[in-house]
Each structure stands twice: as structure tokens, then as C-alpha cells.
Protein backbone atom coordinates (compact mmCIF):
# COMPACT_ATOMS: atom_id res chain seq x y z
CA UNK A 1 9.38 10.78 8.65
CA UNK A 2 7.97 11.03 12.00
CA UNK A 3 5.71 13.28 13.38
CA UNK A 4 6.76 15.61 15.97
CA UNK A 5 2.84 15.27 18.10
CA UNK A 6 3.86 11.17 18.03
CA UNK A 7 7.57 11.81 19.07
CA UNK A 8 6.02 13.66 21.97
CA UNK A 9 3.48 11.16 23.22
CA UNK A 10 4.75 7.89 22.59
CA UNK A 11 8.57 9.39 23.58
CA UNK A 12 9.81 6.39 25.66
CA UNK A 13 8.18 3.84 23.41
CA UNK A 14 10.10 4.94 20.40
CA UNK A 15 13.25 4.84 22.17
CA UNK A 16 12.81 1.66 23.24
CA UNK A 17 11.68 0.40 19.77
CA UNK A 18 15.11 1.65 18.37
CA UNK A 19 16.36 -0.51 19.97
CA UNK A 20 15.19 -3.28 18.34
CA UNK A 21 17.50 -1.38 14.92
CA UNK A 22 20.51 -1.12 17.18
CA UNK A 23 19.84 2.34 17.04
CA UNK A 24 20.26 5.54 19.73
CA UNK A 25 18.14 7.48 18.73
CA UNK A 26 17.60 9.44 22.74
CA UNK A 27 19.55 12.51 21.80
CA UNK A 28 18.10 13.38 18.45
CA UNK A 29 14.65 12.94 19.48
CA UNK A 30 15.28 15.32 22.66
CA UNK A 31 16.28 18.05 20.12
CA UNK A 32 13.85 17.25 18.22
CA UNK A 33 11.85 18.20 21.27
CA UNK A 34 13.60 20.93 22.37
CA UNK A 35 13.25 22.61 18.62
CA UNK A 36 10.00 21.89 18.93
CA UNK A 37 9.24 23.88 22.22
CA UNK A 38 11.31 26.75 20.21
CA UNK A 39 9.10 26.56 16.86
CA UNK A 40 5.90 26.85 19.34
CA UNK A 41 7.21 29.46 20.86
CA UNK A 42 8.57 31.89 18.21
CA UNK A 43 5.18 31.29 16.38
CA UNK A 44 3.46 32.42 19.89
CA UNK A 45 5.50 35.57 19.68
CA UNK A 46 4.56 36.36 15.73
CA UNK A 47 0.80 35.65 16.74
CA UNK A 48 0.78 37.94 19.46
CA UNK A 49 2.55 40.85 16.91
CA UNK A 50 0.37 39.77 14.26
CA UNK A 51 -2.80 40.80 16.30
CA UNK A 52 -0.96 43.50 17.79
CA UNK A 53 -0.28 44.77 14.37
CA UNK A 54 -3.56 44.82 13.54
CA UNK A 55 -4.65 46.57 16.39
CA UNK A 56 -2.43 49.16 15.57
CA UNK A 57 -3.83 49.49 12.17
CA UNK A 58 -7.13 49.70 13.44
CA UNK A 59 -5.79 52.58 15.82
CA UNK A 60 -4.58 54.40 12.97
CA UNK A 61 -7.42 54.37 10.75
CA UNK A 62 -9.54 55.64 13.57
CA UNK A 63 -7.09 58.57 14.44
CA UNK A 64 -7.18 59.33 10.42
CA UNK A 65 -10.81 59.61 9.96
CA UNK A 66 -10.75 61.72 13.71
CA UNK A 67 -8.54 64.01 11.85
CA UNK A 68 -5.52 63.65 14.09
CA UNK A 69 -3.09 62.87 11.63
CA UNK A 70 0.19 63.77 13.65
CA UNK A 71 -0.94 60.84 16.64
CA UNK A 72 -2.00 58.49 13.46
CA UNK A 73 1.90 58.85 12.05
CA UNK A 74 3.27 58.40 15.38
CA UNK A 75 1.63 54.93 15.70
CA UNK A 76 2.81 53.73 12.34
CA UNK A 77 6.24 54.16 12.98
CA UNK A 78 5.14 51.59 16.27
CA UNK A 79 4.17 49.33 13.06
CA UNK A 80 7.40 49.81 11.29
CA UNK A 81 9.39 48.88 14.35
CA UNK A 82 6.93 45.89 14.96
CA UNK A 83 6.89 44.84 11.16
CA UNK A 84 10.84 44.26 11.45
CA UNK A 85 10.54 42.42 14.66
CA UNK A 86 8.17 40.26 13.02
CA UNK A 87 10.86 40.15 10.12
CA UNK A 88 13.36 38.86 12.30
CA UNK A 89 11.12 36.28 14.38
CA UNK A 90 10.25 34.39 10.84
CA UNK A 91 13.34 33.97 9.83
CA UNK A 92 14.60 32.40 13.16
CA UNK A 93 10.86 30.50 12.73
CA UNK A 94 12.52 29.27 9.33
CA UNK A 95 15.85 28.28 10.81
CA UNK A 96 14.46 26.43 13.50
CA UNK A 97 12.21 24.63 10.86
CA UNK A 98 14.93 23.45 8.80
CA UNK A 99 16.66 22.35 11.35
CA UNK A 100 14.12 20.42 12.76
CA UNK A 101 13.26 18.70 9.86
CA UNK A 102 17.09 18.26 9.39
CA UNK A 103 16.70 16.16 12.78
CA UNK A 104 13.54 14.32 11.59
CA UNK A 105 15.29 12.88 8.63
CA UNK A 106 17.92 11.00 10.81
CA UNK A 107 15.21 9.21 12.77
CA UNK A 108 14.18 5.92 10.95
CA UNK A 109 10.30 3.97 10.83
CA UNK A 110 9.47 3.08 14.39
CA UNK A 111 9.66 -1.19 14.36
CA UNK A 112 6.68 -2.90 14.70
CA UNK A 113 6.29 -4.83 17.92
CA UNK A 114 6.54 -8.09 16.29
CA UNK A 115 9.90 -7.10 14.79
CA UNK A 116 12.38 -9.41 16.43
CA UNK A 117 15.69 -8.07 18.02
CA UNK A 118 18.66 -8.90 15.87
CA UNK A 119 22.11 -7.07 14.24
CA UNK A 120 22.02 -8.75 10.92
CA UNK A 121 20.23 -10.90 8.38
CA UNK A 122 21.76 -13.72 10.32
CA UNK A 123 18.51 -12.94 12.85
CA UNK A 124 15.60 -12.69 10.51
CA UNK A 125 12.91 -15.03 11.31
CA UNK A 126 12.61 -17.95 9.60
CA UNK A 127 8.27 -18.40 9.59
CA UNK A 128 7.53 -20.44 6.51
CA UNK A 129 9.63 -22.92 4.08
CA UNK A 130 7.64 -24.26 0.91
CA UNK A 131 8.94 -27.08 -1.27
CA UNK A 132 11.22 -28.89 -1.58
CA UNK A 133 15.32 -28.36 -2.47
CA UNK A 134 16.21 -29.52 -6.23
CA UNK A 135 18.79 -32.30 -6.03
CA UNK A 136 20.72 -31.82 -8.89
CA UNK A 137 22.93 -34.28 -10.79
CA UNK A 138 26.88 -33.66 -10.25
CA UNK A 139 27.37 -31.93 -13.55
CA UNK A 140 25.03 -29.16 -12.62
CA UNK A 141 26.59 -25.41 -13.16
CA UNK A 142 25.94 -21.63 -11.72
CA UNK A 143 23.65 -20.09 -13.96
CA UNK A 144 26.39 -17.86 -15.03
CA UNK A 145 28.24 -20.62 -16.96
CA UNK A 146 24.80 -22.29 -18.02
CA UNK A 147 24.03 -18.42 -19.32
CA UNK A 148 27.51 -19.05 -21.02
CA UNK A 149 26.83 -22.58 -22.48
CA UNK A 150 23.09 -21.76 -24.40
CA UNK A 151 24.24 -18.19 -25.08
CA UNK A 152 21.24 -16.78 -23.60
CA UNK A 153 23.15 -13.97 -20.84
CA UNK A 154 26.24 -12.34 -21.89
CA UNK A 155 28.05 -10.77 -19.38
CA UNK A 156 31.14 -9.78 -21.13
CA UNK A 157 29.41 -8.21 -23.58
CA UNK A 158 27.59 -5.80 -21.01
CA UNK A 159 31.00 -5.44 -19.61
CA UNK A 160 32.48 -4.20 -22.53
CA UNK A 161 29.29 -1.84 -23.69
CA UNK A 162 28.35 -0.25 -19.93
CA UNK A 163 30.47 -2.32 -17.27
CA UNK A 164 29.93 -4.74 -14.70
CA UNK A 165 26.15 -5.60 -13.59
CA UNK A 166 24.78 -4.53 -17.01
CA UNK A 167 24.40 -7.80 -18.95
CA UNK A 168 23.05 -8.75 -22.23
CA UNK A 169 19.58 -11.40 -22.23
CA UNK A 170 19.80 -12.74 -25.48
CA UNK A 171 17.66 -15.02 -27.76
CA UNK A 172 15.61 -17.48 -25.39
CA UNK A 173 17.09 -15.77 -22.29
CA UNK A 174 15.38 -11.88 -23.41
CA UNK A 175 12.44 -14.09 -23.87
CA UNK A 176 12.35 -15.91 -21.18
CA UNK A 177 13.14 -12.21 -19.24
CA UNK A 178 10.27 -10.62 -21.02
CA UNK A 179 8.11 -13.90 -20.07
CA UNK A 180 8.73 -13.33 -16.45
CA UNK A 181 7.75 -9.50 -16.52
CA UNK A 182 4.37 -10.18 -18.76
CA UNK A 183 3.22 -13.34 -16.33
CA UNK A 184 3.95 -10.98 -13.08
CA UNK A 185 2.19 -8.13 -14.22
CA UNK A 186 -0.76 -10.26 -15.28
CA UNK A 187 -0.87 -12.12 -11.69
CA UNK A 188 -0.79 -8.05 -10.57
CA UNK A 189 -3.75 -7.29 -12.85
CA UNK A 190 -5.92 -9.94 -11.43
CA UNK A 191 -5.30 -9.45 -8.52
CA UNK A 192 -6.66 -5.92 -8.82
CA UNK A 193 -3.62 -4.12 -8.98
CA UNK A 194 -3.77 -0.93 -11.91
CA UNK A 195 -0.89 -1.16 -14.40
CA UNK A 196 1.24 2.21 -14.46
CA UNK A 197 4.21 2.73 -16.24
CA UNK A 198 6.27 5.43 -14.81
CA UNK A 199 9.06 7.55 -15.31
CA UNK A 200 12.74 6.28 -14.83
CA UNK A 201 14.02 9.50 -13.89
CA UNK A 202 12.45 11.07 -10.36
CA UNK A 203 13.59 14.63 -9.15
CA UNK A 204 14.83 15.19 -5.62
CA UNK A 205 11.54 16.23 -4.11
CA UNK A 206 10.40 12.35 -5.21
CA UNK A 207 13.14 11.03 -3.58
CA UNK A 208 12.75 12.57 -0.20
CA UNK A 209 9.22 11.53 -0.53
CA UNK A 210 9.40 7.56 -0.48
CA UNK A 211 13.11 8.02 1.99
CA UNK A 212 15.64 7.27 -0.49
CA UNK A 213 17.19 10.73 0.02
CA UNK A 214 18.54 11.52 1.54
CA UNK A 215 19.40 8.55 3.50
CA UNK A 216 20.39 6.16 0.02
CA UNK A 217 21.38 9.35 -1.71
CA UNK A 218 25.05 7.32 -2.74
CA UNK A 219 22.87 4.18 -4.03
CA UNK A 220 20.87 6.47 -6.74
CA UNK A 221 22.53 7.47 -9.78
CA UNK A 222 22.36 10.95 -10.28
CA UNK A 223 23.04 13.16 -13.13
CA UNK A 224 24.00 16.56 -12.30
CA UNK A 225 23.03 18.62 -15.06
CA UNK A 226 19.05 17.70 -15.01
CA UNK A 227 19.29 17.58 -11.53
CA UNK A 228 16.76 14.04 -11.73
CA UNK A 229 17.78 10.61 -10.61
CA UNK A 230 17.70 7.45 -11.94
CA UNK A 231 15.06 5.03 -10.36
CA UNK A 232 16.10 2.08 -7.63
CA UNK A 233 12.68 1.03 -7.99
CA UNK A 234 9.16 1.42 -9.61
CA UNK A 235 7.82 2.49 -5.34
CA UNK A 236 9.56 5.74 -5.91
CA UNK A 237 7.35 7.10 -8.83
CA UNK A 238 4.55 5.21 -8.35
CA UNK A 239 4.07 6.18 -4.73
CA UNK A 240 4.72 10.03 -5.67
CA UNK A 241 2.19 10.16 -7.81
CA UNK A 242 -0.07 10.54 -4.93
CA UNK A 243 2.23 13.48 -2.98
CA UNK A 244 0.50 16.19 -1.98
CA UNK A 245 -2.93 14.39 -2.61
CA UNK A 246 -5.94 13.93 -0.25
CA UNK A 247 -7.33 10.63 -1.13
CA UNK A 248 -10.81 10.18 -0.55
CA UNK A 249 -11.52 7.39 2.45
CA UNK A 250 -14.08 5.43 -0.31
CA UNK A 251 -11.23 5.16 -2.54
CA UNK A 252 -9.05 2.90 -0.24
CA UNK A 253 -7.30 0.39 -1.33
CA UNK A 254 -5.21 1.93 -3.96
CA UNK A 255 -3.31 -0.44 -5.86
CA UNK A 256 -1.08 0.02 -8.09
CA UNK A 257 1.62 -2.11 -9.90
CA UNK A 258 4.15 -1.42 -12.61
CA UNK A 259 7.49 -2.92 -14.26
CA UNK A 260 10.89 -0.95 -14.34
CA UNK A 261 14.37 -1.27 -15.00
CA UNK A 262 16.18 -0.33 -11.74
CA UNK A 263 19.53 0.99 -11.41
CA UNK A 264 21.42 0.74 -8.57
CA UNK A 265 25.14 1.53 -7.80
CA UNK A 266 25.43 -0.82 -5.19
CA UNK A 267 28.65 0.85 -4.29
CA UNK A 268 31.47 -1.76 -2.32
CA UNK A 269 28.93 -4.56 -3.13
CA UNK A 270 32.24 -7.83 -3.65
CA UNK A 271 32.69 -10.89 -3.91
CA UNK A 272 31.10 -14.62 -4.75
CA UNK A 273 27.73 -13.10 -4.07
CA UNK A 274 27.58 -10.27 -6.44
CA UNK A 275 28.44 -12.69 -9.10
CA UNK A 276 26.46 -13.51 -12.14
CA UNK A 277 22.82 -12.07 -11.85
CA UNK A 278 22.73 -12.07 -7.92
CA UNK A 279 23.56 -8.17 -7.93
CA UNK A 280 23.29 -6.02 -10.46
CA UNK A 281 23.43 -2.34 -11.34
CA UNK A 282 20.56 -2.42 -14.09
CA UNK A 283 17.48 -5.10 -13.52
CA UNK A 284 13.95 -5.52 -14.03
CA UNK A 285 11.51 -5.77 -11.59
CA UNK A 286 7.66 -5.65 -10.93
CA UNK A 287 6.43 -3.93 -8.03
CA UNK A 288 3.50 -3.63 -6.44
CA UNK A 289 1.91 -0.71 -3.85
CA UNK A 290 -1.23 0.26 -2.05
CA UNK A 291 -1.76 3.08 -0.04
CA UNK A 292 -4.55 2.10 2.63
CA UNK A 293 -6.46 2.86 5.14
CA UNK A 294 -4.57 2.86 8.56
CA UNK A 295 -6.49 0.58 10.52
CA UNK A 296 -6.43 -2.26 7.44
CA UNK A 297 -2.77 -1.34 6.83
CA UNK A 298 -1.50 -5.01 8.06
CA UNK A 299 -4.52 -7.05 7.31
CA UNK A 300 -3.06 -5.84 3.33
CA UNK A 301 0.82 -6.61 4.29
CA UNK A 302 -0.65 -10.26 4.44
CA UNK A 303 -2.09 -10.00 1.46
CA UNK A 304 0.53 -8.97 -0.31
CA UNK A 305 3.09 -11.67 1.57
CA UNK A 306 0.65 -13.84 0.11
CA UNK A 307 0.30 -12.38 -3.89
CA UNK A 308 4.47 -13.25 -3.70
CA UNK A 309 3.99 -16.67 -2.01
CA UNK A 310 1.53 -17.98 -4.97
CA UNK A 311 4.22 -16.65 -7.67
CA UNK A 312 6.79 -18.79 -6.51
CA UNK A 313 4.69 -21.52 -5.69
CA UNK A 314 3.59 -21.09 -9.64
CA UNK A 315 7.07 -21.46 -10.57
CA UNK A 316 7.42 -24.26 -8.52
CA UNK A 317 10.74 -22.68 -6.95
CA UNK A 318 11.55 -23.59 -3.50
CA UNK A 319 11.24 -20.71 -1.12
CA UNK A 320 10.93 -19.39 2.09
CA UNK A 321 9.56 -16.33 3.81
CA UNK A 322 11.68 -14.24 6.66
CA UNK A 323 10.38 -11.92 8.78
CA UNK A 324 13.32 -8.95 9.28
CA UNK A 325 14.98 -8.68 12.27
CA UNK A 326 15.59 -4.84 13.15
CA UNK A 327 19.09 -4.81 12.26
CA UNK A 328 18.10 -5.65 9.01
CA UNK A 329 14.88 -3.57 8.73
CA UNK A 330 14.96 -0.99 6.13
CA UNK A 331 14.88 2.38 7.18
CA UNK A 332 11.74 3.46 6.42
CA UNK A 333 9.87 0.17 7.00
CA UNK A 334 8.08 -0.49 10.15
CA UNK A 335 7.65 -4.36 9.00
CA UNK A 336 9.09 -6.05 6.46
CA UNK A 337 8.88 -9.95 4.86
CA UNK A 338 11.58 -10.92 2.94
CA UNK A 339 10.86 -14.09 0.39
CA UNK A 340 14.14 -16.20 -0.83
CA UNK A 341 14.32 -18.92 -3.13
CA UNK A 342 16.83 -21.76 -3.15
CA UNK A 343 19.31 -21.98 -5.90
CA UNK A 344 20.65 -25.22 -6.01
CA UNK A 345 23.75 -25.03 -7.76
CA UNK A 346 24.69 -22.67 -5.52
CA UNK A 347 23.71 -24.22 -2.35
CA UNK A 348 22.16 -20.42 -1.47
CA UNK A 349 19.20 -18.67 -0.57
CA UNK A 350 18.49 -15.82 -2.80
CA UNK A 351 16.20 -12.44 -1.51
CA UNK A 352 13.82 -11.92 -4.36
CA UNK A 353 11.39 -10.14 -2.14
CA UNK A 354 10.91 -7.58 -0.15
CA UNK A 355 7.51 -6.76 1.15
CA UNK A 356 7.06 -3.88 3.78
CA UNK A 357 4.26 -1.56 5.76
CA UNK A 358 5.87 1.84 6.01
CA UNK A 359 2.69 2.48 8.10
CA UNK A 360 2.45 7.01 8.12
CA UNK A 361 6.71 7.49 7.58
CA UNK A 362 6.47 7.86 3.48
CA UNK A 363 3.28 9.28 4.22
CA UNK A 364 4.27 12.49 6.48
CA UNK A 365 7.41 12.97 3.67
CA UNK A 366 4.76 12.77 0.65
CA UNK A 367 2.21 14.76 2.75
CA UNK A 368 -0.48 11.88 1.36
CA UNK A 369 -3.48 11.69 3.58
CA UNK A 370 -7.29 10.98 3.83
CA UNK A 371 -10.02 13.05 5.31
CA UNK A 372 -11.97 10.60 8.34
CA UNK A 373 -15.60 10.58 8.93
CA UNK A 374 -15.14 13.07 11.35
CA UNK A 375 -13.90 15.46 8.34
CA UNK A 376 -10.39 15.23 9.98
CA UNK A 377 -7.27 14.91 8.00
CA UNK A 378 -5.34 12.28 8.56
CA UNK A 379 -2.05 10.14 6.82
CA UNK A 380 -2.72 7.15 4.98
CA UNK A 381 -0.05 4.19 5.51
CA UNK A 382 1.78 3.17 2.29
CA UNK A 383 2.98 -0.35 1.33
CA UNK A 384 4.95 -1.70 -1.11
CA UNK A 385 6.65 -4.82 -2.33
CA UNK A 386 8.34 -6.94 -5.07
CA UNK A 387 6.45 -9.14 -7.31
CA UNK A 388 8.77 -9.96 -8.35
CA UNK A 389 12.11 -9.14 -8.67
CA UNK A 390 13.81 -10.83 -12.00
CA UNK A 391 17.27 -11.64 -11.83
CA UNK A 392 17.92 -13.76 -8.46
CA UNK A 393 14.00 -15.19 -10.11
CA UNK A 394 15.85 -16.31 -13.55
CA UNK A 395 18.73 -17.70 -11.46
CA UNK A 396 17.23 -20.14 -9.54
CA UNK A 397 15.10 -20.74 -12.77
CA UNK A 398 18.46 -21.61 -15.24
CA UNK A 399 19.83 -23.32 -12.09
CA UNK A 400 17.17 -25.71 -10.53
CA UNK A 401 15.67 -26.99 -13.47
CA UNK A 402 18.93 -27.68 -15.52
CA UNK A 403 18.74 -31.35 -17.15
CA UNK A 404 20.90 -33.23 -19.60
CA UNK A 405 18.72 -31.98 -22.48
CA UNK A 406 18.69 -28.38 -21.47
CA UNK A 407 16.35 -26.01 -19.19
CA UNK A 408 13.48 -26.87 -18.63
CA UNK A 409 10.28 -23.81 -18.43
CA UNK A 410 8.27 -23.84 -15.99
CA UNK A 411 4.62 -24.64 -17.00
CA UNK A 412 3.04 -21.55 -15.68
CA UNK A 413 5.87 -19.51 -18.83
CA UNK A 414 5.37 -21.70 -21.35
CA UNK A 415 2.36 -19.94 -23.00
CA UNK A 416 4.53 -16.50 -22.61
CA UNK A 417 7.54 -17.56 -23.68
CA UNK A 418 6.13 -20.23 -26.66
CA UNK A 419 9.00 -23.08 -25.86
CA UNK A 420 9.08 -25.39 -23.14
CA UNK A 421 13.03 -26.24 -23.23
CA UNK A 422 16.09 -23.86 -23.39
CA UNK A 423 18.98 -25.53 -25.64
């Protein structure tokens, strides 16, 4: 969420930014203005009642210890008239508040000025490919009918159990799964990252905290009765566990990673795309976040960008890195590097990645900050990113390194998964 001091002074730069999301954003921001003016105002009027209240009291008690009782009465029933005045002022002060935040919540991350202008993923930035494309021989299947063939995914069976997008791993595919999770979370680990595992349930208040409510709110599963939500992703607990928290400035960077199931409903999400594992509504996935220090905030995107890069260059997949056009940008991202990897039975790029500096927007939601040097407080930035996520990972896996004799494991898995061929 943005902050209603930086809407003011940096007004025509954020409307020009917005542009760069295909989004108007003019008219909200001069309500946002507007409600503003009317919050300062209101509270100008209760401060001036507030010390004219107490004025008054301090009249009365005089007049009470002079012994004039009947002048002291008269003056409180000033207070009584002034008390519901006050009465009435707050609760327009509370109206206009909601309302204002109402406003806030429509108004997405401000783009960074290296985001490039686009509509659609058709205009990310292409800024780094890495290896080379599998050529495969002309036998070579989808993973879904290679999951099929060594009985290591069954989709049916999820179909019949919980429905479509909740498969089965079996055998040397759970393993394999399991593999994946264990070698990412040790990569995380030495890279400094602290292991958490969170809830899968978050309550609303988490939600509106990292910006998937209520702007995702029909991507969340909800259930009703406990009023909680299932989890899209580990960033939503893991980054509220520092809401309402002043972090000390010598304890920057934090860094935190932890493995999830996710569950999305990736409602109208059709066709070829959404087949097999490409999209699913339950799916693993290791994620990583720091909350930082603003003024190191994108020297740590790159580090992160980077963390991702050496896991898929460790699983010798065949990948490239896209910087997001602001069509494309997420809503609360101010920057954001998506990493694909080629699956060569489909002839496809697959997103497996998403890495993103939501610079102060989770931040000002969360109410996370720092105090400076000065003593000031201050929001931290927040970043997070996938590292990685598993199914589109396993994909390309089953699908690039399919042979005659079976599927082959990368080197880096063998010691987690203890066999070196799938048959």
C-alpha cells in the first residue's frame, strides 16, 4: 500500500509510472488527496476541542475550589455540548479513514524505472538465456504420458480423490518430489537463509498484509466457518511473521526460507497449458524472503536472481531470465524477474520463478519497519521469490532428460533421491 506523504510529493511521477501497468490511476489518487485534506482537517477540529476541553476543565476546577459552584455547572454543560461534537467529528474522522484506505487498496506498487512498457507477457524482457535446448529423439513424450508410462504421477487418481490439479507422486516420482524440496532448502540454508515452517492456513489480517486480499481474494481458498485461508504461497506467513514488528537496523538482512504446499484455485485457468503439472491447484514450492534495509533493497533482488540462476544451472535445465514488463507486473511488485526453463517435449518455456522487490508496499500493509540512526521510524522493503517452484521444475526434468532406458537424475539429486535412473 502506498503512503499518502509519497502520493503527495511524488504525485505526477506515480501517474506517469502507471502507466507503464496500463493503469489510470489519476482519479483515485486525487481522492485519495482530497480525503486526505478532509482527515487533516477533521483531526485539526478534534485538536482544537480537545484543548478546548481541557481548558474548560481547568475552568471548572478553579470555579469549584473558588466556591462558585452554580458558574462551575454552567461550564460543564459547555463540556457536554463539546464532548458530543467531538463524538460526532471522530466518527466522520473514522469514515473518512476507511474510506481512504478503501482508495489505497486499489492503487498497485509504483514500477520501477527500469520496468519496461508492455500489455502482456508477450513484452517481458528477455536479459539472459543459459544452456542449451535438449534435442530429443522423435519418440520423446509430455511428461504427463511419461508420468503415465513409469507410474510415477497419477492424475486420474487425484481426479477421482480431490479433482483436477491434485495429483498423486508415486514411488520414484514422491521421491524424486521430496528430492527436489530437500536439495532447495539445503541450497537456501547455505546460502544463509533460516528454515521456517509455517502455517498453511493465514487469517484475513495476513492476507491484507503481503496484498493477496483483497486484490486475489477469488484465487485463495477460503473456508467460511474458521474464517482462515488456505496459503498461495509460503511469502504470506513467512512475511507476517514480522507484522507489526520494529526490526532493529543491525539485524538487516533477514532471511528466511521455507517449503509449502500451495493451493491455488486458479479459477478459468483452460486449455493445453494447464495440462499435466504446468498448473495446478495443490503444489510444492520453496520460497525464499528477506526483509532489508531500503537503500540495499536491489543490490539483494540480484542476489536472489542469482540463488535461482545457480539452481537451474545445477540441474543442468535450460533457462532463461525475463525481466516483467508492467502489464505483467504483479500488483504489489515494484520489480520483478521471472526465470523459465525449456521443456522440450513441449517446445515451451515454463515460469518456475518469480523473484520480486515490493520495495515499502507489503511493508506499509504489515506496518514492518526499522528505527534509522537518527532514531526515526522508517519501513523496511520486503522481497521475496521462488526457489524453486516444483512442478513446471519436475516437468522439464521427466521431459528433457527422457532416454530409451528411462529418466535420467540429474547429478546434483542423485545423493537425495538414492537412484540415478527412473524405469
Amino acid at each position: 500500500m502506498l503512503q499518502t506523504t509519497y502520493i503527495r510529493e511524488n504525485k505526477e511521477l506515480i501517474i506517469e509510472r502507471f502507466k507503464k501497468r496500463n493503469f489510470e490511476g489519476e482519479a483515485i489518487i486525487n481522492q485519495v488527496l482530497k480525503l486526505d485534506d478532509d482527515r487533516k482537517s477533521t483531526q485539526q477540529k478534534l485538536d482544537a476541542q480537545l484543548a478546548e476541553g481541557n481548558k474548560l476543565a481547568k475552568e471548572i476546577g478553579e470555579l469549584f475550589k473558588a466556591g462558585k459552584h452554580e458558574e462551575a455547572n454552567n461550564i460543564k454543560e459547555q463540556t457536554k455540548t463539546l464532548k458530543e461534537s467531538g463524538n460526532i467529528l471522530k466518527e466522520e474522522q473514522n469514515k473518512i479513514a476507511e474510506e481512504l484506505k478503501g482508495l489505497l487498496y486499489q492503487l498497485p506498487n509504483v514500477p520501477n524505472e527500469i520496468v519496461p512498457q508492455g500489455k502482456s507477457d508477450a513484452d517481458n524482457e528477455i536479459i539472459l538465456e543459459n544452456g542449451e535446448l535438449p534435442i530429443l529423439t522423435e519418440n520423446a513424450i509430455p511428461h504427463w504420458e511419461l508420468a503415465k508410462k513409469y507410474n510415477i504421477i497419477d492424475f486420474e487418481l487425484g481426479v477421482k480423490v480431490a479433482g483436477a490439479g491434485f495429483p498423486f507422486y508415486i514411488g520414484q516420482g514422491a521421491r524424486l518430489q521430496r528430492a527436489l524440496i530437500n536439495f532447495f532448502l539445503d541450497e537456501a540454508r547455505d546460502a544463509g537463509y533460516k528454515e521456517i515452517i509455517p502455517p498453511l492456513m493465514v487469517n484475513e489480517a495476513s492476507g491484507i498484509g503481503t496484498g493477496q486480499l483483497p486484490d486475489k481474494e477469488g484465487q485463495m481458498y477460503y473456508m467460511k466457518v474458521d474464517d482462515l485461508y488456505m496459503i498461495p504461497t509460503a511469502e504470506v506467513p513467512i512475511t507476517n511473521m514480522y507484522r507489526d514488528v520494529i526490526v532493529k537496523e543491525e539485524d538487516f538482512p533477514i532471511k528466511m526460507t521455507g517449503y509449502t504446499p500451495c493451493f491455488r484455485r486458479e479459477a478459468g485457468s483452460y486449455g493445453s497449458d494447464v495440462r499435466g503439472l504446468n498448473r495446478l491447484h495443490q503444489f510444492d514450492k520453496v520460497e525464499i524472503v528477506q526483509i532489508e534495509h531500503p537503500e540495499k533493497s536491489y543490490e539483494t533482488l540480484d542476489v536472489m536472481v542469482e540463488h535461482v540462476k545457480s539452481l537451474l544451472e545445477k540441474l543442468e535445465l535450460p533457462f532463461r531470465v525475463l525481466k516483467l514488463c508492467g502489464g505483467d507486473l504483479g500488483f504489489t511488485a515494484a520489480l520483478t524477474f521471472d526465470m523459465e526453463v525449456y521443456s522440450a517435449a513441449q517446445d515451451k518455456w515454463l515460469e518456475v520463478s518469480s523473484v520480486s522487490n515490493f520495495e515499502s508496499f507489503q511493508a506499509n500493509r504489515l506496518k514492518c519497519r526499522y528505527k534509522d540512526e537518527n532514531g526515526k521510524t522508517q519501513l523496511v522493503h520486503t522481497l521475496n521469490g521462488s526457489a524453486l517452484a516444483l512442478p513446471r521444475i519436475l516437468a522439464a526434468l521427466l521431459e528433457n532428460n527422457q532416454t530409451d532406458d528411462g529418466i535420467k537424475i540429474p547429478k546434483v539429486l542423485i545423493p537425495y533421491t538414492g537412484f540415478d535412473l527412473i524405469n
